[in-house]
C-alpha atoms as a PDB file:
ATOM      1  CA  UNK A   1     -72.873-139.286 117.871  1.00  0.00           C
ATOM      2  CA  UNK A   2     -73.866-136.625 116.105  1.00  0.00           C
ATOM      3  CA  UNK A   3     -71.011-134.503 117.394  1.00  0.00           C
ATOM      4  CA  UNK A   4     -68.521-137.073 115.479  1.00  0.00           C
ATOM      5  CA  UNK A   5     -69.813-136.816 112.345  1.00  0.00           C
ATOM      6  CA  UNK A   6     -69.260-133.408 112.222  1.00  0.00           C
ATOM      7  CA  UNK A   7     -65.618-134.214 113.224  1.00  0.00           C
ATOM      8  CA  UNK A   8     -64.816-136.714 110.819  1.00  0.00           C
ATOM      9  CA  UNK A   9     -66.529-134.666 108.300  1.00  0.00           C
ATOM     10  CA  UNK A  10     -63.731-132.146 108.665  1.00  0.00           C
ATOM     11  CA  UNK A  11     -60.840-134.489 108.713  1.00  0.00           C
ATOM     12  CA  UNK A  12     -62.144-135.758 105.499  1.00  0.00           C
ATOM     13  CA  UNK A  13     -62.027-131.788 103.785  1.00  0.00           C
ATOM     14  CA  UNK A  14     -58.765-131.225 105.574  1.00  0.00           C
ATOM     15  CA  UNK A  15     -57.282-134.271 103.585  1.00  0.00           C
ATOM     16  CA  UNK A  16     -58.404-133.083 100.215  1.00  0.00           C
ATOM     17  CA  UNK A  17     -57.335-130.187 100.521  1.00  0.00           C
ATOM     18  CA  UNK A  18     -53.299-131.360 101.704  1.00  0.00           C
ATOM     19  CA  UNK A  19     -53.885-133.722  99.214  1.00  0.00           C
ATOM     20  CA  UNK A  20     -54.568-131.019  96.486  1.00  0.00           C
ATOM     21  CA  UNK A  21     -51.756-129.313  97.699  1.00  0.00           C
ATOM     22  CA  UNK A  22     -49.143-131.552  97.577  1.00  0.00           C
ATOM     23  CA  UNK A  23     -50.168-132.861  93.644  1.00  0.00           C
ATOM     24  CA  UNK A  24     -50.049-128.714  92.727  1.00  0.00           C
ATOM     25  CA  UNK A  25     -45.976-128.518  93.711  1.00  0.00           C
ATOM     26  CA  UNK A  26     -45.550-131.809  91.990  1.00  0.00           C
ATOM     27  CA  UNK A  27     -46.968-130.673  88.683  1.00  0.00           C
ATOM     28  CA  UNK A  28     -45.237-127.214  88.886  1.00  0.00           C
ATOM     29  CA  UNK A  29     -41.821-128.953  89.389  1.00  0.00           C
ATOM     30  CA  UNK A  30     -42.169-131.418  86.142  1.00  0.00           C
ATOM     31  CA  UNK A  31     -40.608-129.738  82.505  1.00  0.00           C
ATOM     32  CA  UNK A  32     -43.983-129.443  80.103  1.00  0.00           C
ATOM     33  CA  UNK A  33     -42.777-131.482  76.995  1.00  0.00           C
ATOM     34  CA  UNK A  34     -43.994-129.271  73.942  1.00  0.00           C
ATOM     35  CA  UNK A  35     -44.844-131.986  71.034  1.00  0.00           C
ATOM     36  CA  UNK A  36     -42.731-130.895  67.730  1.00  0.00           C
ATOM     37  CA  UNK A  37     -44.751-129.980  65.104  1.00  0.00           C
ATOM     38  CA  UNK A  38     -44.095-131.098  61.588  1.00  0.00           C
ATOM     39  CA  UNK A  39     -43.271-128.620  59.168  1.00  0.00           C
ATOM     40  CA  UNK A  40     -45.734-127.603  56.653  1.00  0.00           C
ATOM     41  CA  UNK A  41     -44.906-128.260  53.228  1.00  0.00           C
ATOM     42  CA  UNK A  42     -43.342-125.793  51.475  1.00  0.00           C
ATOM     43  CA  UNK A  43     -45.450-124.864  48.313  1.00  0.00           C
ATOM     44  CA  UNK A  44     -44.427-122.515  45.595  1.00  0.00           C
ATOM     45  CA  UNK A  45     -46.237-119.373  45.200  1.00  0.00           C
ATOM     46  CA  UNK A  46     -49.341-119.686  42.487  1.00  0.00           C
ATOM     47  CA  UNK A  47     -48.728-117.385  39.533  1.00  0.00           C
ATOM     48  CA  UNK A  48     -50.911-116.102  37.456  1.00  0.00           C
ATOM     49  CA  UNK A  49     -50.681-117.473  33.963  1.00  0.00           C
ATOM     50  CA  UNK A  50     -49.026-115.747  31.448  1.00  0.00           C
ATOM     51  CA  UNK A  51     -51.164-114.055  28.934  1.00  0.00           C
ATOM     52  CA  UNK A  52     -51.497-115.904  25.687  1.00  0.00           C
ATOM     53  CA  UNK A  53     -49.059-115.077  23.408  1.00  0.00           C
ATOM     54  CA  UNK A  54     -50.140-112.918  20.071  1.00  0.00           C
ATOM     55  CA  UNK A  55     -49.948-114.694  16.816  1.00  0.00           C
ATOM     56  CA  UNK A  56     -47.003-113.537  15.015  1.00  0.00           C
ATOM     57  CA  UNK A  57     -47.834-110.763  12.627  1.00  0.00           C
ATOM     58  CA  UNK A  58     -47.099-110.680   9.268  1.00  0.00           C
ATOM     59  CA  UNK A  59     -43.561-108.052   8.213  1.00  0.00           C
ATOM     60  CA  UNK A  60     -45.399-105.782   6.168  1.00  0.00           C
ATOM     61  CA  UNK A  61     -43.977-105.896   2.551  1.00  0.00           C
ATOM     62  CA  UNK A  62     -41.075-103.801   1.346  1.00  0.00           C
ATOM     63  CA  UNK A  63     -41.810-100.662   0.342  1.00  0.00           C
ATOM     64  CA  UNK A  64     -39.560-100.019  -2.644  1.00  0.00           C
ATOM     65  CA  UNK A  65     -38.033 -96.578  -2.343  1.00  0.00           C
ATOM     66  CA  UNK A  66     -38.628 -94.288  -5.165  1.00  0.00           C
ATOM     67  CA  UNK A  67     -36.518 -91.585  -5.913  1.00  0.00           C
ATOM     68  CA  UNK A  68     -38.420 -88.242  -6.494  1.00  0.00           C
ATOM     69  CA  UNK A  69     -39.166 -87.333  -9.766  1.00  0.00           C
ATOM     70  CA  UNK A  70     -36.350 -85.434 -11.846  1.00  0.00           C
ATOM     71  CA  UNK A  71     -37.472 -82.164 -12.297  1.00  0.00           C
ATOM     72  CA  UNK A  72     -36.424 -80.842 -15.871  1.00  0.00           C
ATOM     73  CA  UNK A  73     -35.297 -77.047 -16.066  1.00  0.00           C
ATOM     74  CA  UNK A  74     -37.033 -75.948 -19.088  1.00  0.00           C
ATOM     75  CA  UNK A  75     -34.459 -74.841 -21.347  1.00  0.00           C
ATOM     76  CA  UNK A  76     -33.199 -71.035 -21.057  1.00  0.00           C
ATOM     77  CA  UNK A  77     -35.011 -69.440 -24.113  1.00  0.00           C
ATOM     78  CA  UNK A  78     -32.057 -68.431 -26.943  1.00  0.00           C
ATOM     79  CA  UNK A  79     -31.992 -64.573 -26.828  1.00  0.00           C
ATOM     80  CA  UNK A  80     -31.857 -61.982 -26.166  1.00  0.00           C
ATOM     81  CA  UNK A  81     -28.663 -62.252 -27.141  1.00  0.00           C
ATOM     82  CA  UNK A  82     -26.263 -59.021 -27.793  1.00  0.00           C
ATOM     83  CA  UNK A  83     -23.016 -59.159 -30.300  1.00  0.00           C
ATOM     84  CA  UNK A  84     -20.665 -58.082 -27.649  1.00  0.00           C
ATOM     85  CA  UNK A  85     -21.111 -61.040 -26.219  1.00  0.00           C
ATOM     86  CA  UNK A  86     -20.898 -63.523 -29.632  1.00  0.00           C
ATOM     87  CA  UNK A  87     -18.678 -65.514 -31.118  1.00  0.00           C
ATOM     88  CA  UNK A  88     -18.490 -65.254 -34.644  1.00  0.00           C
ATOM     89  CA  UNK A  89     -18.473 -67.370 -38.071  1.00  0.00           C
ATOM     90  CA  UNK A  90     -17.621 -65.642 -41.133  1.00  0.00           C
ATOM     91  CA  UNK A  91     -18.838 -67.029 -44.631  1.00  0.00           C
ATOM     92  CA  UNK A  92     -17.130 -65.308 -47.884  1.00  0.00           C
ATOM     93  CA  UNK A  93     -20.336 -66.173 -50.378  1.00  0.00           C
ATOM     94  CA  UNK A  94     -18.631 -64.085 -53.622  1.00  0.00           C
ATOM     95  CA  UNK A  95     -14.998 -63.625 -54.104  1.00  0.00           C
ATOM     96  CA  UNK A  96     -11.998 -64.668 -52.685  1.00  0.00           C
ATOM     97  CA  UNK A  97     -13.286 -67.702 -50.185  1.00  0.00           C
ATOM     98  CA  UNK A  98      -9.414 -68.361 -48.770  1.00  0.00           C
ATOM     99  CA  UNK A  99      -9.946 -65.222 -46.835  1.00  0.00           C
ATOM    100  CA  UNK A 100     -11.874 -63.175 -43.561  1.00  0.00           C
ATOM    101  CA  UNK A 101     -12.589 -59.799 -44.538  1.00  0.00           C
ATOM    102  CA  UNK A 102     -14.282 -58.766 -41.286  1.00  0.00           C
ATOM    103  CA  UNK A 103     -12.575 -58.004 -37.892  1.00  0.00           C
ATOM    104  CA  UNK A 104     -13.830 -57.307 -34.598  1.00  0.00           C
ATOM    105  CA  UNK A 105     -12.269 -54.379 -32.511  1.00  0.00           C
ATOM    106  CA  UNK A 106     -13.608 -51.943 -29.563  1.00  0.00           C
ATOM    107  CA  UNK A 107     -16.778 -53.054 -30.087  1.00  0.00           C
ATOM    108  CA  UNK A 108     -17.403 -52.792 -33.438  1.00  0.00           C
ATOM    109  CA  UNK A 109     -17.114 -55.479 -36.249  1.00  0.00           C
ATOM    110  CA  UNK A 110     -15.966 -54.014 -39.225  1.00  0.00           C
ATOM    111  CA  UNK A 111     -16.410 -55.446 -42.574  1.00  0.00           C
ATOM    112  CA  UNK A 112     -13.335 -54.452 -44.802  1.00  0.00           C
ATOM    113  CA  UNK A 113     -13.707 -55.299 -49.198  1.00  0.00           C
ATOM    114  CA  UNK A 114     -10.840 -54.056 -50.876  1.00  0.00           C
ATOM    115  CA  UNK A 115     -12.124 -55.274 -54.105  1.00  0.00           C
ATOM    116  CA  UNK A 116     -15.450 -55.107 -56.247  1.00  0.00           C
ATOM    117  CA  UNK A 117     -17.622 -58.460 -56.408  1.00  0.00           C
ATOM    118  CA  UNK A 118     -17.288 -59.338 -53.188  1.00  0.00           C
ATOM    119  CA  UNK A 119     -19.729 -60.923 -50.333  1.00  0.00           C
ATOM    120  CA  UNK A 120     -18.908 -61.112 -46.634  1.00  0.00           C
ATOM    121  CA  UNK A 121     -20.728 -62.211 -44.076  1.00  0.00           C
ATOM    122  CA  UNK A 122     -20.383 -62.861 -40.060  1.00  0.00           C
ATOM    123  CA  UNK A 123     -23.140 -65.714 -38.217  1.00  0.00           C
ATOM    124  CA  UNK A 124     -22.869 -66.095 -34.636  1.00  0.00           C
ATOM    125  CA  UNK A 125     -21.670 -68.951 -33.753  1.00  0.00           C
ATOM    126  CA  UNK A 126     -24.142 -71.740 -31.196  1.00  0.00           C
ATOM    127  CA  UNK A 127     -27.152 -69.367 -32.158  1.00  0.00           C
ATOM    128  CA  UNK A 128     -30.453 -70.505 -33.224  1.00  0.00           C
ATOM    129  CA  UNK A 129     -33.683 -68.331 -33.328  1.00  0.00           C
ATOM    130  CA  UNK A 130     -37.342 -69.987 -35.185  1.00  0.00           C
ATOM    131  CA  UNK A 131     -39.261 -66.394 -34.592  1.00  0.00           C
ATOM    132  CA  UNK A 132     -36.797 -63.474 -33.813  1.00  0.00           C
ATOM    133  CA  UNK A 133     -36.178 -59.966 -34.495  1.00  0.00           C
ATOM    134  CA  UNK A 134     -32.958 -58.982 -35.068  1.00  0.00           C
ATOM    135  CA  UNK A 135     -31.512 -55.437 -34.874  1.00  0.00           C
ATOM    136  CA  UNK A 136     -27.838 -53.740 -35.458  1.00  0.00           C
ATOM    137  CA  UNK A 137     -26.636 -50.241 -35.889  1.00  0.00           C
ATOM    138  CA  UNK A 138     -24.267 -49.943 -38.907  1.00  0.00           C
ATOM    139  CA  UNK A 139     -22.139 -47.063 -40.259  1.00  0.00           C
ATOM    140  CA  UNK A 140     -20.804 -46.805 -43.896  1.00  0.00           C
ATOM    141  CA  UNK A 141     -17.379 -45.466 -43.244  1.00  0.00           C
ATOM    142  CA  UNK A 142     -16.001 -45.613 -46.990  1.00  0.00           C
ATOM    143  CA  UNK A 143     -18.043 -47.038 -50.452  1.00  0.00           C
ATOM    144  CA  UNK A 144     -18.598 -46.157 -54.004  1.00  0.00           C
ATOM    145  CA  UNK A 145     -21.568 -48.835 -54.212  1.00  0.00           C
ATOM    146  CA  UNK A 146     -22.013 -50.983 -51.310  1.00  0.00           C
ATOM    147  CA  UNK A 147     -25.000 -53.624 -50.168  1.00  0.00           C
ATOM    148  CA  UNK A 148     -25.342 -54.423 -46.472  1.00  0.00           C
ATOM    149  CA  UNK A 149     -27.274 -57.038 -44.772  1.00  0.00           C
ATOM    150  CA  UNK A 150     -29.036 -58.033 -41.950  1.00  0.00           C
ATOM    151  CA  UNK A 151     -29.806 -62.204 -41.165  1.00  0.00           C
ATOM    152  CA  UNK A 152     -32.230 -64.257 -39.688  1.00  0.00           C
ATOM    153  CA  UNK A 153     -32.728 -68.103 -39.592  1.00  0.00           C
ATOM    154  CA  UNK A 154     -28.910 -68.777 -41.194  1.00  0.00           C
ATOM    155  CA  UNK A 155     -28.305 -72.529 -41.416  1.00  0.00           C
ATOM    156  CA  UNK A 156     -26.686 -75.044 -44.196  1.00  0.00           C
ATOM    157  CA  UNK A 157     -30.189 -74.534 -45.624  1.00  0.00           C
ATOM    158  CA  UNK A 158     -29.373 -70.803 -46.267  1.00  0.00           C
ATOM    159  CA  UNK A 159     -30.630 -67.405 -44.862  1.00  0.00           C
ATOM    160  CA  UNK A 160     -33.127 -64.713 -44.453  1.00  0.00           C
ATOM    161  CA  UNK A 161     -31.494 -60.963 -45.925  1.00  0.00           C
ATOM    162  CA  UNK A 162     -32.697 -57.811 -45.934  1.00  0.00           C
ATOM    163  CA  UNK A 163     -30.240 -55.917 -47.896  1.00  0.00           C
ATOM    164  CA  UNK A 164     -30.117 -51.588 -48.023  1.00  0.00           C
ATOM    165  CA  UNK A 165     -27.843 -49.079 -49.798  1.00  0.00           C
ATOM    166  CA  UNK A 166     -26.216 -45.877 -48.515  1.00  0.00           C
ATOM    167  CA  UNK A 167     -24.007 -45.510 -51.781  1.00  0.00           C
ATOM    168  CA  UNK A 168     -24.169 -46.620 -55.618  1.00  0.00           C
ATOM    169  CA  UNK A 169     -27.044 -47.087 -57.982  1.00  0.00           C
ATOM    170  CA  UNK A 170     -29.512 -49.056 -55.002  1.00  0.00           C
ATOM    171  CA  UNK A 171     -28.686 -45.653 -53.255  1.00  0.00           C
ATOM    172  CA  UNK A 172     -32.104 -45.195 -50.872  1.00  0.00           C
ATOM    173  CA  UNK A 173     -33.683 -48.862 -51.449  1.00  0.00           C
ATOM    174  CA  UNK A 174     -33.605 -51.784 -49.527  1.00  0.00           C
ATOM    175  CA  UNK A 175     -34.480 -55.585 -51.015  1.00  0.00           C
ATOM    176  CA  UNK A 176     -35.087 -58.839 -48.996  1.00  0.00           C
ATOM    177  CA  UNK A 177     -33.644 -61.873 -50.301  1.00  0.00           C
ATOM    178  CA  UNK A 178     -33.837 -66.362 -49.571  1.00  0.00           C
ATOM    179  CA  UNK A 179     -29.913 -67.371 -49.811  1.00  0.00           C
ATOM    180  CA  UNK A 180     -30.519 -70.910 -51.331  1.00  0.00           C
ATOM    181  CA  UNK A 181     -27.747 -72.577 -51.220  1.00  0.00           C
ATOM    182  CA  UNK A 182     -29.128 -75.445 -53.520  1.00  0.00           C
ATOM    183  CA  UNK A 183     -29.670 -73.252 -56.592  1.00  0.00           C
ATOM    184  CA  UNK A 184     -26.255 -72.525 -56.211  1.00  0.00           C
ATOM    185  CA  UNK A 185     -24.706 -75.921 -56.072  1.00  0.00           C
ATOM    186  CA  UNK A 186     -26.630 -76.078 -59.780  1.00  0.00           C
ATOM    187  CA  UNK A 187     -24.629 -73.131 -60.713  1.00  0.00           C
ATOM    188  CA  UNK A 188     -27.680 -70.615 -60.412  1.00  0.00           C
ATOM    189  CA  UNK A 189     -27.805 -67.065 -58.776  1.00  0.00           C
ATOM    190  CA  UNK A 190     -28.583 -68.313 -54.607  1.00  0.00           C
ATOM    191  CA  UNK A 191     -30.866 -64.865 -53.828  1.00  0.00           C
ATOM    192  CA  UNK A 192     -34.233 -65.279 -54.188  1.00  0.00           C
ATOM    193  CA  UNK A 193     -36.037 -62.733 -54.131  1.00  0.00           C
ATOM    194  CA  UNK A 194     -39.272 -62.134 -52.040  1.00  0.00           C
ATOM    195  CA  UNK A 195     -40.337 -58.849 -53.332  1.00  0.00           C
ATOM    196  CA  UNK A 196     -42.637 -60.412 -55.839  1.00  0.00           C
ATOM    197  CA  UNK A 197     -41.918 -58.559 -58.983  1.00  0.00           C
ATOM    198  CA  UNK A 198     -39.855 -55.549 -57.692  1.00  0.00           C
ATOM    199  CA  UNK A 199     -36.728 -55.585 -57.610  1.00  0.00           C
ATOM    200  CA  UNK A 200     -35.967 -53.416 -54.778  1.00  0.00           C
ATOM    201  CA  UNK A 201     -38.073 -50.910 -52.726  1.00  0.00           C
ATOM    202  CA  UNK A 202     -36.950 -47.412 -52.318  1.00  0.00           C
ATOM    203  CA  UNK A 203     -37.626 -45.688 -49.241  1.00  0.00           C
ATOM    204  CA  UNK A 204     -36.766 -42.209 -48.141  1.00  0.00           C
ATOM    205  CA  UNK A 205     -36.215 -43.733 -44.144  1.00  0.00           C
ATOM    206  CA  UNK A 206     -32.681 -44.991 -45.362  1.00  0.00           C
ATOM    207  CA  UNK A 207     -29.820 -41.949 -44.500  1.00  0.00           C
ATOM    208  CA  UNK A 208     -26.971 -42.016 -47.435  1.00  0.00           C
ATOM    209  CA  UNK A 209     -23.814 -41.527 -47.719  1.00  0.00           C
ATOM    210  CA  UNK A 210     -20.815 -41.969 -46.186  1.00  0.00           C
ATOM    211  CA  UNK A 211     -20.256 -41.879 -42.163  1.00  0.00           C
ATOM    212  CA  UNK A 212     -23.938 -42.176 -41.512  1.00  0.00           C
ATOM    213  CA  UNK A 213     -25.741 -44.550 -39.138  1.00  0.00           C
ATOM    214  CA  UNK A 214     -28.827 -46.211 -39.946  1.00  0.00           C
ATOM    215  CA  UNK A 215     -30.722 -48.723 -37.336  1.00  0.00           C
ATOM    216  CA  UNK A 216     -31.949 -52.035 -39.755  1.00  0.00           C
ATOM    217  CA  UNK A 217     -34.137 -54.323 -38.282  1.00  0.00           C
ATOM    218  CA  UNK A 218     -35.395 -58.061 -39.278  1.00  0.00           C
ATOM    219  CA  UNK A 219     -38.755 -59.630 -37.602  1.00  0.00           C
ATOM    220  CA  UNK A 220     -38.872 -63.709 -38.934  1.00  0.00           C
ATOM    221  CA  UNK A 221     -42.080 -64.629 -37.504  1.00  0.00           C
ATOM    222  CA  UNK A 222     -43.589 -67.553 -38.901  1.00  0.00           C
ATOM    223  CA  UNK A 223     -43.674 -67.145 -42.506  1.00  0.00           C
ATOM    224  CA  UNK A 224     -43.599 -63.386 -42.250  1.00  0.00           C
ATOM    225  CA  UNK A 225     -41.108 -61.372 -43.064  1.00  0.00           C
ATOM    226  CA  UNK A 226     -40.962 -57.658 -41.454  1.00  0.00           C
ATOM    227  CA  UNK A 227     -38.709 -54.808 -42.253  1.00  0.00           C
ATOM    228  CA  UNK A 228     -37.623 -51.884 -40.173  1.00  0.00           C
ATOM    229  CA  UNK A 229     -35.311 -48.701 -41.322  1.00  0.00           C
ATOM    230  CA  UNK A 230     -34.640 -46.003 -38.666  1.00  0.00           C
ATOM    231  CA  UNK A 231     -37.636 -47.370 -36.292  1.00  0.00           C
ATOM    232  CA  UNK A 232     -40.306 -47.376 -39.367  1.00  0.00           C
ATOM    233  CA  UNK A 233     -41.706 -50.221 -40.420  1.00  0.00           C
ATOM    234  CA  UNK A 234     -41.572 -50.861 -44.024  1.00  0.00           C
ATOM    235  CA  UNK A 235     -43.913 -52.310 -46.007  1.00  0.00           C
ATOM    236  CA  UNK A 236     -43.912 -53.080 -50.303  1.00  0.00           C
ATOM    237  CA  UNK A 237     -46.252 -50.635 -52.558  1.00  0.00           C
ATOM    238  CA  UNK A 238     -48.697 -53.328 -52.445  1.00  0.00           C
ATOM    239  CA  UNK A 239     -48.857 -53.147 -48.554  1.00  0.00           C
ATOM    240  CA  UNK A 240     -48.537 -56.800 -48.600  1.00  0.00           C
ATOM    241  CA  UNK A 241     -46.506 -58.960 -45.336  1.00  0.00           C
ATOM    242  CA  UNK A 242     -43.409 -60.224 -46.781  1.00  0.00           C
ATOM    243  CA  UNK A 243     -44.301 -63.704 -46.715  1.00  0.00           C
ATOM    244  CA  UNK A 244     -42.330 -67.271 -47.396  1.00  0.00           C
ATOM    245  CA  UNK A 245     -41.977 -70.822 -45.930  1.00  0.00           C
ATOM    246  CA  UNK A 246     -38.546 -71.982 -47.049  1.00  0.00           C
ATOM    247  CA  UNK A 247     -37.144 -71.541 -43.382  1.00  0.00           C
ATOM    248  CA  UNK A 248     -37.962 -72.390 -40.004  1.00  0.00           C
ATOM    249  CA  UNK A 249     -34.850 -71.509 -37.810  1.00  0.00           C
ATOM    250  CA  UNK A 250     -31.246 -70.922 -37.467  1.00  0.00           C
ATOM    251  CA  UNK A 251     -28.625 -68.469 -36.749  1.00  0.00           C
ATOM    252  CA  UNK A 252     -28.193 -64.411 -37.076  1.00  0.00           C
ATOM    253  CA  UNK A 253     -25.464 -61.884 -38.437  1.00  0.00           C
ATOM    254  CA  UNK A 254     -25.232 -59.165 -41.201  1.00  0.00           C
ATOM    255  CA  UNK A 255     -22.522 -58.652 -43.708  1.00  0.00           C
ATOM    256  CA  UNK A 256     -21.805 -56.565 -46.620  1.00  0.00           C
ATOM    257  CA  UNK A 257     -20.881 -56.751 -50.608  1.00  0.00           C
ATOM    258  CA  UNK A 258     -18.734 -54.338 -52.760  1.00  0.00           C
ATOM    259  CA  UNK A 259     -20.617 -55.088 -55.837  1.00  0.00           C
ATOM    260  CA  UNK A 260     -18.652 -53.673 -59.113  1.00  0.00           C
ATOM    261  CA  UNK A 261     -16.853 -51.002 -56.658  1.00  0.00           C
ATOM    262  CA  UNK A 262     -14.743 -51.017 -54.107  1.00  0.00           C
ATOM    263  CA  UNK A 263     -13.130 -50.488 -51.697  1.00  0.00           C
ATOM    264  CA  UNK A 264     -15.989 -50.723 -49.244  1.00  0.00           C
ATOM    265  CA  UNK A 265     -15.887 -50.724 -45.535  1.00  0.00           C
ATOM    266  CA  UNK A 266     -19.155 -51.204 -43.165  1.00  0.00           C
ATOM    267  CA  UNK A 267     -18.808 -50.912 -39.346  1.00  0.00           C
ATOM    268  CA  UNK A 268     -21.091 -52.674 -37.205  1.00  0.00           C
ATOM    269  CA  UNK A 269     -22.024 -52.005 -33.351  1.00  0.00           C
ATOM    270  CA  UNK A 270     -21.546 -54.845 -31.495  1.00  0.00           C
ATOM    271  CA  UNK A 271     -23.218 -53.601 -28.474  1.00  0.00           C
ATOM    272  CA  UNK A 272     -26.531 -52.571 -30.718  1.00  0.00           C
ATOM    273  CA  UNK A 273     -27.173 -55.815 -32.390  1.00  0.00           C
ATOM    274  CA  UNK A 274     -29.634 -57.674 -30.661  1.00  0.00           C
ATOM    275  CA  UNK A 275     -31.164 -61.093 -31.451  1.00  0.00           C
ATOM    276  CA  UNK A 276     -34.236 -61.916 -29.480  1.00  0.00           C
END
């Protein structure tokens, strides 16, 4: 009895185990369905947000463009100026007014009176000096009594002269004179004179006679009045400035007179006078 449980026993494990056998092939033979998934959603990328935008700022204001300040070239100081390079205006103050009695040539600006009572004079032209000194070198070629002048401050107010003689009875003297024009209009003698009471000064700086060269010189400076002969500064008896206030500014020149002779002729060097 005990024998056939042992047998049936082992027919029972044997059919499992054919039985397990025969449902592995089965399984192994059948497709495996794989289930189809959905697809996900598709979901746009998450930016980040974009950073808040700046108030707009306020166009700073127009800035009016200036243009630079004009610079002003102080204007070029009147001298020195040298009669070479003038241009000149000739005045006849005594005797015949229709005519020029002076003519510039090589240099030189001669002065040519062929009669007695005569007054010529030469201003450059454009020129205008308030303090100046003003220097020429002049020659007498030819007089029997002759005056000849030197200018400073010439306008249609009148002149500064000093006046010196080389021949005649003012032989040796000089004598500084105000042309004013207004006395003259009243039918008056126009030289004033601003020697006080002397009529003329007589110096022994002054070389006379005929072809000789004297250097004249005229300071205006203010209301003083200076006067140089031959590089020597001349001063009245009383040793007093020449002083007067009738003029502030204007032109230069020289000229000459004939006075009760004639004929006189003065030569003056262009390249010597000097206004500055």
């Amino acid at each position: 009895m005990k024998r056939f449980k042992v047998v049936l026993l082992l027919s029972f494990s044997l059919l499992v185990l054919l039985a397990c056998s025969f449902g592995g092939d089965k399984a192994e033979e059948q497709p495996i369905e794989i289930p189809t998934l959905a697809p996900l959603p598709t979901q746009a990328p998450t930016l980040p947000p974009p950073p808040p935008e700046e108030p707009p700022q306020p166009e700073p204001p127009a800035v009016e463009e200036v243009p630079p300040p004009v610079v002003e070239e102080p204007a070029p100081a009147a001298g020195p100026l040298v009669g070479s390079d003038a241009a000149w205006i000739q005045v006849v103050a005594a005797g015949d007014k229709s005519k020029e009695f002076g003519t510039e040539m090589g240099g030189r600006f001669v002065i040519d009176l062929p009669s007695a009572e005569t007054y010529s004079y030469a201003f450059v032209d454009g020129a205008s000096f308030g303090d100046v000194y003003v220097e020429v070198d002049v020659e007498t070629v030819k007089a029997d009594n002759n005056g000849i002048a030197l200018i400073c401050r010439q306008s249609d107010d009148g002149w500064y002269e000093l006046r010196i003689a080389t021949r005649g009875p003012n032989t040796g003297s000089y004598q500084v004179f105000r042309y004013d024009p207004s006395l003259l209009a009243r039918k008056r003698v126009p030289y004033v004179n601003l020697l006080n009471n002397l009529t003329k000064v007589n110096t022994p700086d002054i070389i006379n006679g005929s072809l000789k060269v004297n250097t004249i010189g005229l300071s205006c400076k203010g209301e003083e009045l200076r006067v140089f002969i031959n590089g020597v500064e001349q001063l009245p008896p009383d040793k007093q400035v020449i002083t007067d206030s009738g003029l502030d500014e204007g032109s230069v020149g020289f000229g000459a007179m004939s006075f009760g002779g004639g004929p006189v002729q003065i030569e003056f060097d262009l390249n010597s006078f000097t206004a500055e």
